[in-house]
Protein backbone atom coordinates (compact mmCIF):
# COMPACT_ATOMS: atom_id res chain seq x y z
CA UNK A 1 109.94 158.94 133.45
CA UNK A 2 111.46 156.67 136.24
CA UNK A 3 114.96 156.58 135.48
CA UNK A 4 117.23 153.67 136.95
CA UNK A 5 120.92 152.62 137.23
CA UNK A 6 122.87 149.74 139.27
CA UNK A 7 126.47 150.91 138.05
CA UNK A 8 128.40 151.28 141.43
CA UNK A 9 129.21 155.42 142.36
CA UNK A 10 132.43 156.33 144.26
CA UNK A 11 129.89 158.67 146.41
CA UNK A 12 130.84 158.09 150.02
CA UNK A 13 127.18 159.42 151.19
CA UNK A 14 124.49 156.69 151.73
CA UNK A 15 125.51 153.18 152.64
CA UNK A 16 124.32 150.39 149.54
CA UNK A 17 122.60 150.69 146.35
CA UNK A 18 119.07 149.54 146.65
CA UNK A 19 118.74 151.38 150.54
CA UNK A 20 117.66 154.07 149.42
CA UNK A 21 114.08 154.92 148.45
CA UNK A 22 112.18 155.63 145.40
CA UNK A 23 111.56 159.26 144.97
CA UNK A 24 109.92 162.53 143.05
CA UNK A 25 111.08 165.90 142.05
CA UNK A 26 108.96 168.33 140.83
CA UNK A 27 110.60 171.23 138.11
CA UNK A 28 109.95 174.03 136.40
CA UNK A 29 112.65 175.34 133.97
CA UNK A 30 111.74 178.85 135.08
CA UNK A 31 113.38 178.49 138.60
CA UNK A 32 117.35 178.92 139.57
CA UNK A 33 117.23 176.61 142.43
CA UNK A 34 115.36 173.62 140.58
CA UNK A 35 118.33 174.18 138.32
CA UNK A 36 121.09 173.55 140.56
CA UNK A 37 119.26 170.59 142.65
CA UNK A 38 118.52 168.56 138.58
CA UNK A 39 122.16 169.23 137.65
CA UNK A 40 123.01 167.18 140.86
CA UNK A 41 120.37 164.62 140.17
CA UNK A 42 121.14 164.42 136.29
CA UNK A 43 125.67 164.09 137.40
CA UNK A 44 124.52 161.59 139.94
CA UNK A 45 122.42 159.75 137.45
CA UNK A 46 124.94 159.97 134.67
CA UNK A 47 127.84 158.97 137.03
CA UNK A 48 125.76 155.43 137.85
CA UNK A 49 124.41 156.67 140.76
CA UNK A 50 121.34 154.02 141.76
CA UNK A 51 118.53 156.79 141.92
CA UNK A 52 114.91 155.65 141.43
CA UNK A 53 113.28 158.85 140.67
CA UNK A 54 110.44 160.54 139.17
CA UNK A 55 110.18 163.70 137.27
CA UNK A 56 107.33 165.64 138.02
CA UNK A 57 106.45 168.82 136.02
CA UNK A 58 105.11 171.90 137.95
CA UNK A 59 103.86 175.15 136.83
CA UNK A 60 105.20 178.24 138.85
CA UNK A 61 102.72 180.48 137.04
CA UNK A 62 99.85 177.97 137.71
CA UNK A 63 101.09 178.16 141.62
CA UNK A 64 101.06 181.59 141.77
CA UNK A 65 97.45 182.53 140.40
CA UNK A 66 94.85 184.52 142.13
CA UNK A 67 91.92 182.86 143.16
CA UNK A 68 89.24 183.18 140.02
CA UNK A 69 92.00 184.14 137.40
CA UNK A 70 91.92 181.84 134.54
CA UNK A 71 94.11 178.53 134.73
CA UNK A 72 97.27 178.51 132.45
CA UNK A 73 95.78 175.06 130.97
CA UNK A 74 93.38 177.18 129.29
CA UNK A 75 95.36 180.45 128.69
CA UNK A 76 98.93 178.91 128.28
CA UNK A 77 100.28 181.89 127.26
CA UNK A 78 99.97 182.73 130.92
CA UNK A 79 102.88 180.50 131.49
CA UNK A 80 106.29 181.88 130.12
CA UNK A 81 108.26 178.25 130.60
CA UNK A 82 104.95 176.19 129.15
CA UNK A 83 106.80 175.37 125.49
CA UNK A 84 109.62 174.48 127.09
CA UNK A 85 107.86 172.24 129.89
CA UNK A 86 106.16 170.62 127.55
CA UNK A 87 109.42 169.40 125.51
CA UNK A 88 110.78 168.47 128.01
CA UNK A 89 107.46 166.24 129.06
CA UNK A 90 107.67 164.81 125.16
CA UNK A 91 111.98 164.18 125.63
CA UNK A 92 111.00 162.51 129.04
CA UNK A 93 108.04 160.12 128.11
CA UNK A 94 108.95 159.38 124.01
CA UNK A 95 112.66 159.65 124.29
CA UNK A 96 113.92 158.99 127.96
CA UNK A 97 117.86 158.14 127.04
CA UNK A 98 117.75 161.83 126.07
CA UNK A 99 115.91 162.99 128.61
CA UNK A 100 119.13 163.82 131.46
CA UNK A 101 121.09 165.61 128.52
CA UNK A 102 117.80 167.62 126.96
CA UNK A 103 117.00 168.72 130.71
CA UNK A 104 120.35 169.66 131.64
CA UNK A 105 120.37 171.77 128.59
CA UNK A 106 117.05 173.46 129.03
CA UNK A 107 117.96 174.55 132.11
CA UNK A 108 121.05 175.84 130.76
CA UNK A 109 118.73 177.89 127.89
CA UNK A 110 117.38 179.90 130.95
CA UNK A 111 120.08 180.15 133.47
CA UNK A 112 123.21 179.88 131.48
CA UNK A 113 121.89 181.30 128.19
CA UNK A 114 119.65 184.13 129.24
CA UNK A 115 117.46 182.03 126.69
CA UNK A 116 113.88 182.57 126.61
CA UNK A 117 111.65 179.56 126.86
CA UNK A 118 108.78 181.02 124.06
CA UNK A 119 112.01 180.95 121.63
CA UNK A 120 110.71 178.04 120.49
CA UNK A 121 113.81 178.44 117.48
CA UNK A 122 115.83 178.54 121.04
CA UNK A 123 113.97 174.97 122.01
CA UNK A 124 114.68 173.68 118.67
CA UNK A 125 118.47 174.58 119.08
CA UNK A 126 118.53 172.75 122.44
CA UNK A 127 116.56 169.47 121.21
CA UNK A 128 118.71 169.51 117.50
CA UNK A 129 122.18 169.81 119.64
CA UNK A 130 121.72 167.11 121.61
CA UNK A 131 120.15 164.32 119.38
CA UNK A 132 116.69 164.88 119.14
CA UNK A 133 114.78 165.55 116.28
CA UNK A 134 113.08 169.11 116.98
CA UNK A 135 110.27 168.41 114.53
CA UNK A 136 108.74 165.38 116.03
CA UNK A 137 108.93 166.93 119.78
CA UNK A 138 106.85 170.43 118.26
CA UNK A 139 104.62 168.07 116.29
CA UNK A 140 103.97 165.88 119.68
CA UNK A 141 103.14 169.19 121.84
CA UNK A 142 100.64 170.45 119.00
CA UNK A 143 98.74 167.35 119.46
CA UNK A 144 97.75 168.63 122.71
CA UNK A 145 98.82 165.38 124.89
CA UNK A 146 101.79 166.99 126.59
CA UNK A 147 99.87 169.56 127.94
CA UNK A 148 97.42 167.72 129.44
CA UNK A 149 100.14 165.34 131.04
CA UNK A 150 101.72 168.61 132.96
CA UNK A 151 98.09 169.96 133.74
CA UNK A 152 97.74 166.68 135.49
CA UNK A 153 101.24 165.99 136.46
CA UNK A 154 100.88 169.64 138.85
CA UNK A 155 97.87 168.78 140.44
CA UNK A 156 98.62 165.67 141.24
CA UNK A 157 101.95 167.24 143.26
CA UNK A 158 99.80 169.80 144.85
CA UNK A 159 96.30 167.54 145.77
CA UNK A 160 98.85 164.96 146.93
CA UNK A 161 101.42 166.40 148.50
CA UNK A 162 100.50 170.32 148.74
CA UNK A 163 103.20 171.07 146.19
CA UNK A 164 104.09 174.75 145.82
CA UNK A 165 107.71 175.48 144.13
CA UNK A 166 110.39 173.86 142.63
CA UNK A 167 112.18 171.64 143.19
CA UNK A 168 109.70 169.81 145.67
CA UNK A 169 111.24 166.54 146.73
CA UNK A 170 108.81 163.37 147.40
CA UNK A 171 109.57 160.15 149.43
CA UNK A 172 105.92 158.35 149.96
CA UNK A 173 104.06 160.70 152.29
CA UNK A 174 106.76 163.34 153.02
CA UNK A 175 107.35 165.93 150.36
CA UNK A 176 109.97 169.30 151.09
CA UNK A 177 110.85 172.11 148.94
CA UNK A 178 114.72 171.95 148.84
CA UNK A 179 117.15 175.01 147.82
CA UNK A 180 120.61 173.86 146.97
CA UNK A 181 122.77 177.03 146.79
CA UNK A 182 125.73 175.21 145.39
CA UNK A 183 125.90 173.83 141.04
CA UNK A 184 128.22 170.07 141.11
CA UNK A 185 129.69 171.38 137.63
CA UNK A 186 129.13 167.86 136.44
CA UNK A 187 130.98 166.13 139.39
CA UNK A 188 128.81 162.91 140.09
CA UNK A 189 130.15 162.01 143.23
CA UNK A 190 129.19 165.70 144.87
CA UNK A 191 125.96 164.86 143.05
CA UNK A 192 124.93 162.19 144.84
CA UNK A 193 126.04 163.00 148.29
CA UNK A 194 123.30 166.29 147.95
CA UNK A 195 120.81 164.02 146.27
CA UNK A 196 121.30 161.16 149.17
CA UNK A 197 121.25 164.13 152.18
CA UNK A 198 118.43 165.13 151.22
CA UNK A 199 116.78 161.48 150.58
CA UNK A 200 117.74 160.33 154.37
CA UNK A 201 116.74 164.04 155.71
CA UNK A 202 113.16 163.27 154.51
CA UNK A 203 113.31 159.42 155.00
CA UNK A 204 115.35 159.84 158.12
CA UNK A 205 113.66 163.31 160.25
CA UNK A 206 110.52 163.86 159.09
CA UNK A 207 110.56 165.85 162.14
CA UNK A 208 112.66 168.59 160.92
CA UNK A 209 110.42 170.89 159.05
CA UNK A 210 113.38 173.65 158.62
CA UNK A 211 116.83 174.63 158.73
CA UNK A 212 117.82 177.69 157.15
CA UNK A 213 121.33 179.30 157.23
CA UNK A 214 121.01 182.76 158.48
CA UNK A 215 123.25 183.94 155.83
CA UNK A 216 125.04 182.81 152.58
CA UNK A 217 128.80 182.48 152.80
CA UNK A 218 130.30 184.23 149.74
């Protein structure tokens, strides 16, 4: 899903709509820190911020295999998150205006919840509470097609751009793992300005290949 809007944010980051570059993020719902950097994507997005971005899927389990142990494409149940990914990959490609809300939520499941993402009653709960008719997403994943779409959706992120975690940020040929430590509690404008940073830090200094705070203020 490539999700666009033109309504004008009261962000102070970035200079004019349309300067800033496409872009991808790679997720998996598994992950605390792709959590906190798609809640600032999904308030920027919501608050009109002119993002044109990609979601990418990404299997942490798949990432973390042994050389020679079987893929979780052919033993999902390798894959803790896989249900959920995969509703989230039918929401995103059959359903994209609820997409934001459904991913936001999903996250939530996991993070906020202590949910776990086989509940696929859990899933259902999620889709049914914010518009979306649980049924046809469960019927969609057991035709196989979403699966295949995240099988191909992670290797394309890690043959292209030597993807390894979430959430992996991609602007053309430069690709960075960020870790946002901070949540924007669904304030768009604080959104946007993390969302832009790190668009002009990978657009801007491709050079700078790490800068890591040497402790986390509490």
């Amino acid at each position: 899903m490539t999700t666009n809007s033109d309504t004008e944010s009261q962000a102070d980051v970035g200079a004019e709509a349309g300067s800033l570059p496409a872009f991808t993020v790679t997720w998996d719902y598994r992950c605390p820190f792709a959590r906190n950097a798609h809640e600032h994507l999904v308030a920027a997005l919501e608050s009109g911020a002119p993002f044109e971005v990609t979601f990418l899927g990404y299997s942490l389990s798949q990432g973390h295999l042994e050389e020679g142990e079987t893929p979780v494409w052919d033993e999902p149940s390798k894959d803790s998150g896989i249900v959920a990914m995969q509703a989230g990959i039918v929401v995103r490609d059959k359903l994209p205006d609820k997409f934001l809300q459904v991913h936001r939520a999903l996250f939530a499941l996991r993070h906020d919840d202590s949910g776990d993402l086989r509940d696929t009653a859990a899933i259902s709960g999620v889709l049914e509470e914010n518009g979306v008719d649980a049924n046809f997403v469960f019927a969609e994943i057991e035709s196989g097609w979403p699966l295949e779409v995240f099988h191909k959706e992670h290797d394309a992120g890690v043959s292209g751009h030597d993807v390894w975690g979430v959430p992996t940020f991609i602007v053309g040929d430069q690709a960075a793992f960020v870790r946002l430590m901070t949540r924007p509690a669904g304030d768009g404008a604080a959104g946007r300005r993390a969302i832009e940073a790190i668009l002009h830090l990978l657009t801007d200094m491709p050079e700078l290949n790490e800068f890591k705070h040497t402790s986390i203020p509490r």
